[in-house]
N, C-alpha and C. Protein backbone atom coordinates (compact mmCIF):
# COMPACT_ATOMS: atom_id res chain seq x y z
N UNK A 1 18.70 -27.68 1.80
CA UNK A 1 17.42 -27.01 1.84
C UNK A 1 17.61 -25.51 1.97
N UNK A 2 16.78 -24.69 1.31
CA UNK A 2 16.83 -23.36 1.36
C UNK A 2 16.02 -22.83 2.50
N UNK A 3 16.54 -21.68 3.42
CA UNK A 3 15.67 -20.90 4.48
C UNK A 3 14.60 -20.36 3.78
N UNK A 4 13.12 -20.70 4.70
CA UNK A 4 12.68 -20.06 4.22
C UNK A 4 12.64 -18.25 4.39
N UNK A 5 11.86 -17.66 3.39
CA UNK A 5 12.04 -16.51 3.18
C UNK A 5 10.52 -15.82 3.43
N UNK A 6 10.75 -14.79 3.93
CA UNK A 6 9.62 -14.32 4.75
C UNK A 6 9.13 -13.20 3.64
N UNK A 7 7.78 -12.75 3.20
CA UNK A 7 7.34 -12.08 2.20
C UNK A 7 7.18 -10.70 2.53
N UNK A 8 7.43 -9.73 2.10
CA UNK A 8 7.21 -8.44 2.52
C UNK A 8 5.92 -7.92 2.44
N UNK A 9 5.13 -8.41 0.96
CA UNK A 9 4.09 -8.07 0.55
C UNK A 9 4.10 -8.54 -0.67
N UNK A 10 2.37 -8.66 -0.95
CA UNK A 10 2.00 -8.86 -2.21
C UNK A 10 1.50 -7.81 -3.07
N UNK A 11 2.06 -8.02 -4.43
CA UNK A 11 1.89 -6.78 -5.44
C UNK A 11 0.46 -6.71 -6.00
N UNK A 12 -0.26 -5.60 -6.36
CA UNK A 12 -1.49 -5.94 -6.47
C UNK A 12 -1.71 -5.12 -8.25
N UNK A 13 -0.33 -4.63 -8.46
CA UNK A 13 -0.14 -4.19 -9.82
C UNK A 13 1.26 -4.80 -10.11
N UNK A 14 1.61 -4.48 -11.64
CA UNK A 14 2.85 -4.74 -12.50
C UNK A 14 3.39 -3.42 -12.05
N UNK A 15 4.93 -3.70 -11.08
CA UNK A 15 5.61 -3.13 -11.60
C UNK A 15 7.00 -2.54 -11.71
N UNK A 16 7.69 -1.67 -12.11
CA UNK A 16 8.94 -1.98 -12.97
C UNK A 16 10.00 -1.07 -11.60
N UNK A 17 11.44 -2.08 -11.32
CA UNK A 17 11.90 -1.92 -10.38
C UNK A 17 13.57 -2.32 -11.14
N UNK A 18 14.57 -1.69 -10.28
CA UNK A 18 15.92 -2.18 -10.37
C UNK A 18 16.63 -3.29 -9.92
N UNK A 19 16.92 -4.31 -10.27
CA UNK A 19 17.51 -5.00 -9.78
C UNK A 19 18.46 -4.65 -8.84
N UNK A 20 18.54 -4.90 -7.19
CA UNK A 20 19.50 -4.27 -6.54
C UNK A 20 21.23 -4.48 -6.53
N UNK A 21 21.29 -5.92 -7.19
CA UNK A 21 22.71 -6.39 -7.16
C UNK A 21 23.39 -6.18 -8.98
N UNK A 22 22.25 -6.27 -9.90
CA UNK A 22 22.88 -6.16 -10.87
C UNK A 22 22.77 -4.98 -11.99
N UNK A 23 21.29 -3.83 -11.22
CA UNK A 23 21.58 -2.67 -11.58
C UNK A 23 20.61 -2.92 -12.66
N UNK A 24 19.86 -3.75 -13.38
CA UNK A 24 19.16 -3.98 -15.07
C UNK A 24 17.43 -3.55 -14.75
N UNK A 25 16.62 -3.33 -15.35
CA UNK A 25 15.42 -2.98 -15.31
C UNK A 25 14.68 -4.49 -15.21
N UNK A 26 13.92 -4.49 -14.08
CA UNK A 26 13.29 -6.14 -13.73
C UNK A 26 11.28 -5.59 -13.63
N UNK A 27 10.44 -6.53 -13.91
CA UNK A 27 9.41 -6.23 -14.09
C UNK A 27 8.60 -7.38 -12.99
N UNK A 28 7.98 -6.97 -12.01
CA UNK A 28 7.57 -7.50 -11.19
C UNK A 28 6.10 -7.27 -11.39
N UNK A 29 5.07 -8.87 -11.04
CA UNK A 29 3.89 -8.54 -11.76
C UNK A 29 3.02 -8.80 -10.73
N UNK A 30 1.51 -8.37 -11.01
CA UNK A 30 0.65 -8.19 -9.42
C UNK A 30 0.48 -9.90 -9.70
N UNK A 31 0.47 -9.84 -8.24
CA UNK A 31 0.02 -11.22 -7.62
C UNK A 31 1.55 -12.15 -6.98
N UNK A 32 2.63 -11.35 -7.24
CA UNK A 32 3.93 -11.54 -7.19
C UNK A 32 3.98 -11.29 -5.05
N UNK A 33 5.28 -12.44 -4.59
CA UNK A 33 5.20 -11.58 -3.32
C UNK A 33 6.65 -10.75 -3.49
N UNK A 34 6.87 -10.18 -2.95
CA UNK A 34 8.37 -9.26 -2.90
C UNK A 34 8.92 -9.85 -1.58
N UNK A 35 10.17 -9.94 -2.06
CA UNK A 35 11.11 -10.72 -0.74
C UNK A 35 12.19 -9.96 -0.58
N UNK A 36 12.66 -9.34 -1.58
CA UNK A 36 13.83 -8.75 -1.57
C UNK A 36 13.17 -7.02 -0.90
N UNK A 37 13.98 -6.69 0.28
CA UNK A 37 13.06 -5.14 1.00
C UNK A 37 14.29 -3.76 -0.13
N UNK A 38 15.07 -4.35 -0.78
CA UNK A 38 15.78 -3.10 -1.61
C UNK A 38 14.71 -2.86 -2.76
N UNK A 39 14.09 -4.11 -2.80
CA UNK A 39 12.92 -3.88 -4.56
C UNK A 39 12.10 -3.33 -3.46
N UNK A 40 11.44 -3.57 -2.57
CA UNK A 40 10.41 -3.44 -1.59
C UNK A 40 10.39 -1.74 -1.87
N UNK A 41 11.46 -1.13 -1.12
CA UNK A 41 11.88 -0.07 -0.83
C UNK A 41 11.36 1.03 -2.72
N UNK A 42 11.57 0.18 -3.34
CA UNK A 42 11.34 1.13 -4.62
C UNK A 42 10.23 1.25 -5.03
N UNK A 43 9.37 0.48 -4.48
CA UNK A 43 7.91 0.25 -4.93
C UNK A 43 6.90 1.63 -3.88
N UNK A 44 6.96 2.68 -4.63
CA UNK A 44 6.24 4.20 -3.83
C UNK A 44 4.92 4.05 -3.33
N UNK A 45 4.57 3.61 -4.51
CA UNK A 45 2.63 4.22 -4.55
C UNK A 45 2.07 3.05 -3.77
N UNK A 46 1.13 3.05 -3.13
CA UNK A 46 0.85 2.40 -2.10
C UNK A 46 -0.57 1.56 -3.16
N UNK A 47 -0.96 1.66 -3.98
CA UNK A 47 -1.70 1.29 -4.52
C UNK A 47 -1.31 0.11 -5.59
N UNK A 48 0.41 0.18 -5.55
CA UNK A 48 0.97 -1.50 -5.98
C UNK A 48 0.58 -2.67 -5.04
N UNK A 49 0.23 -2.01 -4.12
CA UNK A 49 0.38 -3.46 -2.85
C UNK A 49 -1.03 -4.01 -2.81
N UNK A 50 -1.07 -5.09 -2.20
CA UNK A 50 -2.45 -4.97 -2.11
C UNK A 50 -2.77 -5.27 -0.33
N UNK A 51 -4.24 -3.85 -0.23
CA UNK A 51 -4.27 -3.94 0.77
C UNK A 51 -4.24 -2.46 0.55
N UNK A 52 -2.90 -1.91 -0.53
CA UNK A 52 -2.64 -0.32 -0.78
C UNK A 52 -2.03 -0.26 1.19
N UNK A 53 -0.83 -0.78 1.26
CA UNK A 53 -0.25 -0.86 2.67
C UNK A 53 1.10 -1.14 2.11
N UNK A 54 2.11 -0.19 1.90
CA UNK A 54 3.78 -0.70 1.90
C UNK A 54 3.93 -1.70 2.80
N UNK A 55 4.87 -2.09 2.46
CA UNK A 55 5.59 -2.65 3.65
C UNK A 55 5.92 -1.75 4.87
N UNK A 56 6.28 -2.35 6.00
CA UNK A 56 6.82 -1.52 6.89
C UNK A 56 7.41 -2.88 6.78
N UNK A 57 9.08 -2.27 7.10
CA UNK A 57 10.25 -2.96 7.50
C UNK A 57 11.00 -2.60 9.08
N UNK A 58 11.32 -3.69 9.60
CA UNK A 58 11.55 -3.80 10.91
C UNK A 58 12.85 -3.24 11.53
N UNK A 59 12.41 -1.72 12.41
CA UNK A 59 13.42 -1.06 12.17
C UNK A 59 13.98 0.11 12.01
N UNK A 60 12.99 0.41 10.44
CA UNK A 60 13.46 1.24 9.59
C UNK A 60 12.01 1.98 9.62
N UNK A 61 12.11 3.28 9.84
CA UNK A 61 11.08 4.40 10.09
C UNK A 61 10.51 4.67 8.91
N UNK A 62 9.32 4.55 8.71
CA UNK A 62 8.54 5.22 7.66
C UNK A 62 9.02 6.47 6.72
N UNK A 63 9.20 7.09 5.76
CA UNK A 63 9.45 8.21 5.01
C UNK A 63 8.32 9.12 4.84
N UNK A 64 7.53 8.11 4.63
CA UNK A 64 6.05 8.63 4.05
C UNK A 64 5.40 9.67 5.38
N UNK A 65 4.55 10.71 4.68
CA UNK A 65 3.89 11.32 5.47
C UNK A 65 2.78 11.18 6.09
N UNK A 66 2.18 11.08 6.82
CA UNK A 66 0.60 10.50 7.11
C UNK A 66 -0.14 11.50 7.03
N UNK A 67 -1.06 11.87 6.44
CA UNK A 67 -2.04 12.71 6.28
C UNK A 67 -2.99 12.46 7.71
N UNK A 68 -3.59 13.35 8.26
CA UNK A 68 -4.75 13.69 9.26
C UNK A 68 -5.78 13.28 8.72
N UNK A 69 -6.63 12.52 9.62
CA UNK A 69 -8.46 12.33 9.76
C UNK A 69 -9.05 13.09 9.42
């Protein structure tokens, strides 16, 4: 039996990311969940996700800037 695998997020657009182990152009489509946090990590615009909420990964500090109220 395989572990299960915990989802980072769901995509709420198509879109186009690196494969992390084999380096080739992979196309990830909305409604997709992301499991892998190296594709996670490549996905910028916050408006792929849905919810428009990256992931936050456990850990690992935000990059992004937060804009003020």
């Amino acid at each position: 039996m395989s572990a299960a695998v915990k989802s980072l997020g769901v995509l709420a657009a198509a879109v186009h990311v690196l494969d992390p182990v084999e380096r080739i152009p992979v196309v990830l489509l909305a409604g997709e969940q992301v499991t892998d946090p190296a594709m996670a990590e490549q996905i910028t615009n916050p408006r792929c996700w849905e919810g428009e909420q990256p992931p936050v990964q456990p850990g690992k500090p935000s990059a992004r800037k937060v804009k003020p109220a």
